[in-house]
Protein backbone atom coordinates (compact mmCIF):
# COMPACT_ATOMS: atom_id res chain seq x y z
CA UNK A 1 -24.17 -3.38 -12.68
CA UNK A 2 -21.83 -2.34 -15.64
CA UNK A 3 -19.53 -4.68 -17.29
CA UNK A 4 -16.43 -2.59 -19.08
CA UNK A 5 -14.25 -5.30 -21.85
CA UNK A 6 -10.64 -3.58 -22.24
CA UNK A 7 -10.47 -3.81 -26.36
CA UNK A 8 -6.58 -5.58 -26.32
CA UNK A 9 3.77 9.58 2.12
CA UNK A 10 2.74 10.01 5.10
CA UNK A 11 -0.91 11.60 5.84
CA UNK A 12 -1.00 14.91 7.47
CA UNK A 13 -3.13 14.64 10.09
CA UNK A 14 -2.45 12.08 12.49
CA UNK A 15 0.57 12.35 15.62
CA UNK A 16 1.12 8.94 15.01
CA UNK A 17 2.64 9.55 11.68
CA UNK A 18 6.61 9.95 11.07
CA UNK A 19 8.16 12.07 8.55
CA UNK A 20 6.90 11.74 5.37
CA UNK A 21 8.93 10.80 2.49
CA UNK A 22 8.36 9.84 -0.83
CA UNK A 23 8.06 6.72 -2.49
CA UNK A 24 10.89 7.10 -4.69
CA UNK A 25 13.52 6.90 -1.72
CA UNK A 26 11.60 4.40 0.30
CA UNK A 27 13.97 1.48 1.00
CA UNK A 28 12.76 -1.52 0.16
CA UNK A 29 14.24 -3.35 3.56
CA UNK A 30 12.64 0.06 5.48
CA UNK A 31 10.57 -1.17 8.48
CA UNK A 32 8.09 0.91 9.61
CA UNK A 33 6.48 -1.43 12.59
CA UNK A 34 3.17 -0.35 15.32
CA UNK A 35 1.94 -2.64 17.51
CA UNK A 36 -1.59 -3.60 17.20
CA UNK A 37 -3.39 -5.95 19.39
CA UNK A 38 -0.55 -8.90 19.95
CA UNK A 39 0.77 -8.41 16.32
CA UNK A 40 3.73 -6.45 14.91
CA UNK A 41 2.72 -4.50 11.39
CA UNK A 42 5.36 -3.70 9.04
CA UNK A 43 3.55 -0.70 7.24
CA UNK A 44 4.57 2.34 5.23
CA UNK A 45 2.53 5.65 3.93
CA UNK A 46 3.76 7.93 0.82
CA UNK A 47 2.06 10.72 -0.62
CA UNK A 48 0.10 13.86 0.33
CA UNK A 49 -3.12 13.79 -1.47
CA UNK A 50 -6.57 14.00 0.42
CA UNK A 51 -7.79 10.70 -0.99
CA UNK A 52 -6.32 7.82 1.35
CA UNK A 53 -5.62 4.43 0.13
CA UNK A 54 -5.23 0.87 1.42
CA UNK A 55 -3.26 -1.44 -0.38
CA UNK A 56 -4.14 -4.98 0.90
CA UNK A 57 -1.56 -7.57 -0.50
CA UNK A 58 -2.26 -11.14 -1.66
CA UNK A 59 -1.06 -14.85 -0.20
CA UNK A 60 2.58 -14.47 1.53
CA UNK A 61 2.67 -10.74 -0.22
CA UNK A 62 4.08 -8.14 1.29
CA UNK A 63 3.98 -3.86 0.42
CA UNK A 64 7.04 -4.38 -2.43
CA UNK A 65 6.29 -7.69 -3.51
CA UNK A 66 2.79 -6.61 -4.69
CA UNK A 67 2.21 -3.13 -4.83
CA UNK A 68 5.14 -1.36 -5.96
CA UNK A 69 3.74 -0.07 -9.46
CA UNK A 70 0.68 1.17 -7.45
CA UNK A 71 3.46 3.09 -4.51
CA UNK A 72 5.57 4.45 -7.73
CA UNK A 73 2.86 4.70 -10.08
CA UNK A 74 -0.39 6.65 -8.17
CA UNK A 75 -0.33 10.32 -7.99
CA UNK A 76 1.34 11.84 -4.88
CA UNK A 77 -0.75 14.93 -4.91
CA UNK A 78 -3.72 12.56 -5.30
CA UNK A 79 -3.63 10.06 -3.25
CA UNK A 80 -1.63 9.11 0.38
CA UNK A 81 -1.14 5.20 -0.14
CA UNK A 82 -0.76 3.07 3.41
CA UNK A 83 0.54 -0.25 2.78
CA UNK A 84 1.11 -3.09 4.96
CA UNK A 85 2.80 -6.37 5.55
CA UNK A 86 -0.26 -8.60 6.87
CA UNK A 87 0.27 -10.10 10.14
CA UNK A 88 2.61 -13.09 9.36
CA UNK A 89 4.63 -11.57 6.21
CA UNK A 90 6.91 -9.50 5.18
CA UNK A 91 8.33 -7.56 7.84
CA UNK A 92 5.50 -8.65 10.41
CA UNK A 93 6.96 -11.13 11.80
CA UNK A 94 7.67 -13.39 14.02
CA UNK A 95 5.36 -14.96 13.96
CA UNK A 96 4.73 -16.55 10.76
CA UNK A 97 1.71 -17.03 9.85
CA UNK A 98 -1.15 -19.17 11.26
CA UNK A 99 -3.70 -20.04 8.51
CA UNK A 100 -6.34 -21.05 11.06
CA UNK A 101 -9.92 -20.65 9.29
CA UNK A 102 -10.93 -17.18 10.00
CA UNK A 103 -7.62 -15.77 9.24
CA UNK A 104 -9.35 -12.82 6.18
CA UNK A 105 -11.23 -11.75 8.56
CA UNK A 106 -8.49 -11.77 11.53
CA UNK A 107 -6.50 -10.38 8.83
CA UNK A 108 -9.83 -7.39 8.12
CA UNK A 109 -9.97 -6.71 11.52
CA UNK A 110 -6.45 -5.96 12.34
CA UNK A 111 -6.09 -3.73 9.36
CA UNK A 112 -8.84 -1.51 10.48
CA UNK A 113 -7.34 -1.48 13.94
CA UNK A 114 -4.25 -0.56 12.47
CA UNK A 115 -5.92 2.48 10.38
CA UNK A 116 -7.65 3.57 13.05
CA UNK A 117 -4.57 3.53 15.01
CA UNK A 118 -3.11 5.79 12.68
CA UNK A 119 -5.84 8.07 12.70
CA UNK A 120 -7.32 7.46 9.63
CA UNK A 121 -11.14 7.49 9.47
CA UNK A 122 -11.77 7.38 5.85
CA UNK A 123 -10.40 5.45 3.05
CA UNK A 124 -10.87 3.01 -0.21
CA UNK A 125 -9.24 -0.17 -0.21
CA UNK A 126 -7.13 -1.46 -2.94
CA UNK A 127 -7.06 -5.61 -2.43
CA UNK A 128 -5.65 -8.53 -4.44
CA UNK A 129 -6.30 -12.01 -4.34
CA UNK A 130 -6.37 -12.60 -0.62
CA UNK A 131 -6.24 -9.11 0.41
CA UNK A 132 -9.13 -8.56 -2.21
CA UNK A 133 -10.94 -11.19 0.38
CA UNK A 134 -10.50 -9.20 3.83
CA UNK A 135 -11.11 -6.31 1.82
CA UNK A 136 -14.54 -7.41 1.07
CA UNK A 137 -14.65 -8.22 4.92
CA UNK A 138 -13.83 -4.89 5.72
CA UNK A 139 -15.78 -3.17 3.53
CA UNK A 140 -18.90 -5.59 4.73
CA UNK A 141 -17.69 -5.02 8.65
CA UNK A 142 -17.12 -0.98 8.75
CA UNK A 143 -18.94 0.75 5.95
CA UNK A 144 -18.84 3.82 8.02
CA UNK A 145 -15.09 4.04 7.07
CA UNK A 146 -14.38 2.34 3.56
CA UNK A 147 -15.29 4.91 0.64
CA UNK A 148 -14.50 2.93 -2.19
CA UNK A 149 -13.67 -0.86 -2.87
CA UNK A 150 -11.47 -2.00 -5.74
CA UNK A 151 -10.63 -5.94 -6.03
CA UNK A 152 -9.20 -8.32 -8.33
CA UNK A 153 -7.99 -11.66 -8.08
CA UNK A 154 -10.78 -12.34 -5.20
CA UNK A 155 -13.34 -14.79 -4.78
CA UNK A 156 -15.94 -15.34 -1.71
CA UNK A 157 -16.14 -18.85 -2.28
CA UNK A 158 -14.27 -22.09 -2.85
CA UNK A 159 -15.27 -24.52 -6.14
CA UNK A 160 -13.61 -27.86 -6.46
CA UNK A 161 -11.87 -26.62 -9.00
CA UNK A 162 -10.07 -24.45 -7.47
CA UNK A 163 -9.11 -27.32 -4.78
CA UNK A 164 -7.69 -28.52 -7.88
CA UNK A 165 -5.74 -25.64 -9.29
CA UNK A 166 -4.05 -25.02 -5.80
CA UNK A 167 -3.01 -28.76 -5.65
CA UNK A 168 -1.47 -28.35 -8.85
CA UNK A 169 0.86 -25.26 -7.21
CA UNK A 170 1.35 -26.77 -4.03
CA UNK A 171 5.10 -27.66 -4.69
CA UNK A 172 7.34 -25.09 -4.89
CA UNK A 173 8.83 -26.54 -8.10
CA UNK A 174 5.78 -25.84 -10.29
CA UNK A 175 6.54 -22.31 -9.50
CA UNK A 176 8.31 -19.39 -12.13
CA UNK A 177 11.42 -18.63 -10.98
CA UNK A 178 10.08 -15.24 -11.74
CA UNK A 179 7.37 -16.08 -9.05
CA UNK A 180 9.08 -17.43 -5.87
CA UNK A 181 12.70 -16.11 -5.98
CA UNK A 182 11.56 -12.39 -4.26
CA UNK A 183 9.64 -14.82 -1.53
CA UNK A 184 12.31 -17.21 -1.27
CA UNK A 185 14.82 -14.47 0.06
CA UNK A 186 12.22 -13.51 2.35
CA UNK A 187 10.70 -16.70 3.98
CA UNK A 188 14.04 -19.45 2.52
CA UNK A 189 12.89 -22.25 0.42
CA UNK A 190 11.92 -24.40 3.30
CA UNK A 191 9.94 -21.68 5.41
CA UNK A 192 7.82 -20.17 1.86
CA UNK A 193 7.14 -24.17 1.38
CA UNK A 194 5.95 -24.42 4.91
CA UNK A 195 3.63 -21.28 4.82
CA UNK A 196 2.28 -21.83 1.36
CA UNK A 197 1.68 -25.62 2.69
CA UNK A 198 -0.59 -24.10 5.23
CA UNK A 199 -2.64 -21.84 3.02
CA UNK A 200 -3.31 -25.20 0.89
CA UNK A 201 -4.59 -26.94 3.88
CA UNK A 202 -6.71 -24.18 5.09
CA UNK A 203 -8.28 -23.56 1.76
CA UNK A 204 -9.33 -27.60 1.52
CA UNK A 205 -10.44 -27.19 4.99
CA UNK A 206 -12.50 -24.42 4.16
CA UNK A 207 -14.45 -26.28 0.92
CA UNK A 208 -14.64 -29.30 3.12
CA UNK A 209 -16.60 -27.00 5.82
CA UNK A 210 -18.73 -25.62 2.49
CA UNK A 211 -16.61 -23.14 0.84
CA UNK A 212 -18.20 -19.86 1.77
CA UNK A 213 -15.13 -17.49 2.24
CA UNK A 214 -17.07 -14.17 2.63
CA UNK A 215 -20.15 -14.67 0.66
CA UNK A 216 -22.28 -13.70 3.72
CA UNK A 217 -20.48 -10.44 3.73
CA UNK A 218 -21.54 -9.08 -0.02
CA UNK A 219 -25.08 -7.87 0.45
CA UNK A 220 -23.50 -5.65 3.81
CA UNK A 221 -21.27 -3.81 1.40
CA UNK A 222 -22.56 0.01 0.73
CA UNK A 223 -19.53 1.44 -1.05
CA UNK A 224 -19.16 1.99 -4.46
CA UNK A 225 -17.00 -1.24 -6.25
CA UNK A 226 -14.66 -1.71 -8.81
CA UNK A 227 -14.11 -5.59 -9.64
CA UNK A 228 -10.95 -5.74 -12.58
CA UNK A 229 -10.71 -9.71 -13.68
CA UNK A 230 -8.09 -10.70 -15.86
CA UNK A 231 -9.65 -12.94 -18.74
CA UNK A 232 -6.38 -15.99 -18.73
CA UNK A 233 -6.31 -16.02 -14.25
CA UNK A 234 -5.82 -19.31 -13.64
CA UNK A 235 -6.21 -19.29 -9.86
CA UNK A 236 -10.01 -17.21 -10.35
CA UNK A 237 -12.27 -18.76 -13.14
CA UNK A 238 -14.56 -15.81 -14.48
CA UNK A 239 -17.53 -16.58 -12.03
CA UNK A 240 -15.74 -15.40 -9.31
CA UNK A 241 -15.79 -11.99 -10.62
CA UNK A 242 -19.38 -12.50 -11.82
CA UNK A 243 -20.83 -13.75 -8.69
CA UNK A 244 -19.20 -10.55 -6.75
CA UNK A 245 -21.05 -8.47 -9.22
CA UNK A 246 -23.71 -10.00 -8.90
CA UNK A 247 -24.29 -9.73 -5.03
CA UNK A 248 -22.32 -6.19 -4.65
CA UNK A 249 -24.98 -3.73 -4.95
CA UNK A 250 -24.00 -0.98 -7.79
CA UNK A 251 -20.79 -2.40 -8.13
CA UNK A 252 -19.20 -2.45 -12.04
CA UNK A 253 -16.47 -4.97 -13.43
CA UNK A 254 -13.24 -4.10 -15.77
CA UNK A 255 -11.92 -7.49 -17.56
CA UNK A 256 -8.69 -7.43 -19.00
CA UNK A 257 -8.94 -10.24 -22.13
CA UNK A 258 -5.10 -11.39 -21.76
CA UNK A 259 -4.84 -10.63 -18.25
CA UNK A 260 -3.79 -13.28 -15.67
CA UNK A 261 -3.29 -13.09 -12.14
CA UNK A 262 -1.38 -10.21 -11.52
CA UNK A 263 -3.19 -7.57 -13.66
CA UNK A 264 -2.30 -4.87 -11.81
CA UNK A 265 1.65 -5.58 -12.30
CA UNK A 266 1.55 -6.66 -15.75
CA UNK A 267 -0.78 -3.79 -17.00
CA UNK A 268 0.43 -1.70 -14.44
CA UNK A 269 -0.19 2.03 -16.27
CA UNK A 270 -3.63 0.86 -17.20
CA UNK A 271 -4.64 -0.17 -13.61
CA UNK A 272 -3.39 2.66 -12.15
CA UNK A 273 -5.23 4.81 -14.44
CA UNK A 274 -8.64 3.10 -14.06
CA UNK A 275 -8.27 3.32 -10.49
CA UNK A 276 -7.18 6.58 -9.89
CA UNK A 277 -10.18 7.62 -12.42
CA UNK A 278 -12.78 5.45 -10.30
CA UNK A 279 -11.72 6.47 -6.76
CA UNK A 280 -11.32 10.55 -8.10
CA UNK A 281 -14.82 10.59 -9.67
């Protein structure tokens, strides 16, 4: 286990694919939408690179809301990124979402359904936050596809205090404009309420029932995993980070000291360059 401190297009091969376009002159409003199982995914590929990656968005995110930087900012020759609205958001919808308690893995499950779909056999997973949770899932579930693993923002199981923290978020109001505007015009005020209601519920539900979120899953994960932790998150205390490090066999952690949540917005360049360095090497 290594512990690093910072010091401060569409893929060639598959029928299923349509014509490939770079990210610069994606539209943000584009939808790209398969059918898999009884849900609608909103999805999009960009790049040409032999290295395929997953982008896995967090709670209510969707492709643009959370992974823009990574669609703009990751090598095109590199890499072909496949994004996704997650069943629920975004662009896959209706319906909204149903936070019953297995949704990460519903949610792991339907994304390698979609992949496979698409024809893709191999791949590394980029996941935040929630998405960083049914990435772990799908990593744990199909290690015969999932080359590489890189999470942030994720935790496998639910502490009192984080009951806390999301109580403290629950109303819309306590949120940066910054924050909820983008999800506002997508869901309205009442419906983003509604939705981010439901993922408080589930998530007290869940510590109620003991608070294991995926912690079963860890030891069944093969790949080789990059954990980045930003110091200041104040939705994932530092154990989080530590206890997936702990239980992830040759996995290695990145902190960022003045990081928060969103690391891999607000230090955009520097993600993008420790992840395209981990995932080419």
């Amino acid at each position: 286990m290594n512990v690093l401190r910072n010091p401060r297009a569409l893929i060639n091969a598959g029928p299923r694919f349509l014509k490939n376009q770079s990210s610069l002159n994606l539209n943000l409003n584009q939808k790209i939408q398969t059918k898999i199982g009884k849900n609608t995914i909103n999805y999009l590929t960009s790049g040409h690179g032999s290295s395929n990656v997953f982008c896995f968005p967090g709670a209510l995110g969707t492709i643009w809301s959370d992974f823009k930087p990574q669609i703009d900012g990751l090598d095109q020759d590199k890499f072909t990124i496949i994004a996704w609205d997650p069943p629920g958001y975004g662009f896959s919808r209706p319906p909204n979402r149903d936070f019953d308690l297995n949704f990460y893995e519903q949610d792991a499950d339907v994304a390698h359904s979609l992949l496979k779909d698409l024809g893709i056999s191999k791949y590394s997973l980029l996941g935040w936050s929630d998405g960083g949770i049914s990435s772990l899932i799908l990593a744990a579930k199909y290690p015969e596809n999932v080359e590489k693993l890189v999470v942030w923002g994720a935790n496998s199981y639910i502490l009192p205090k984080d009951i806390e923290q999301f109580e403290k978020i629950r109303d819309l109001s306590k949120w940066s404009e910054k924050m909820k505007n983008p999800l506002i015009k997508l869901y309205t005020e009442e419906g983003l309420q509604k939705m981010w209601n439901g993922w408080c519920d589930t998530m007290a539900e869940m510590y109620k029932n003991g608070g294991d979120i995926c912690k079963s899953h860890l030891r069944h994960i093969k790949c080789p995993t990059f954990i980045l932790h930003g110091d200041k998150d104040p939705m994932v205390p530092e154990e989080h980070p530590l206890y997936l490090l702990k239980n992830i066999e040759g996995s290695k952690l990145y902190r960022f000291p003045e990081g928060k949540h969103n690391i891999h917005l607000r230090y955009a360049d520097e993600f993008n360059k420790l992840v395209t360095e981990f995932l080419l090497t």
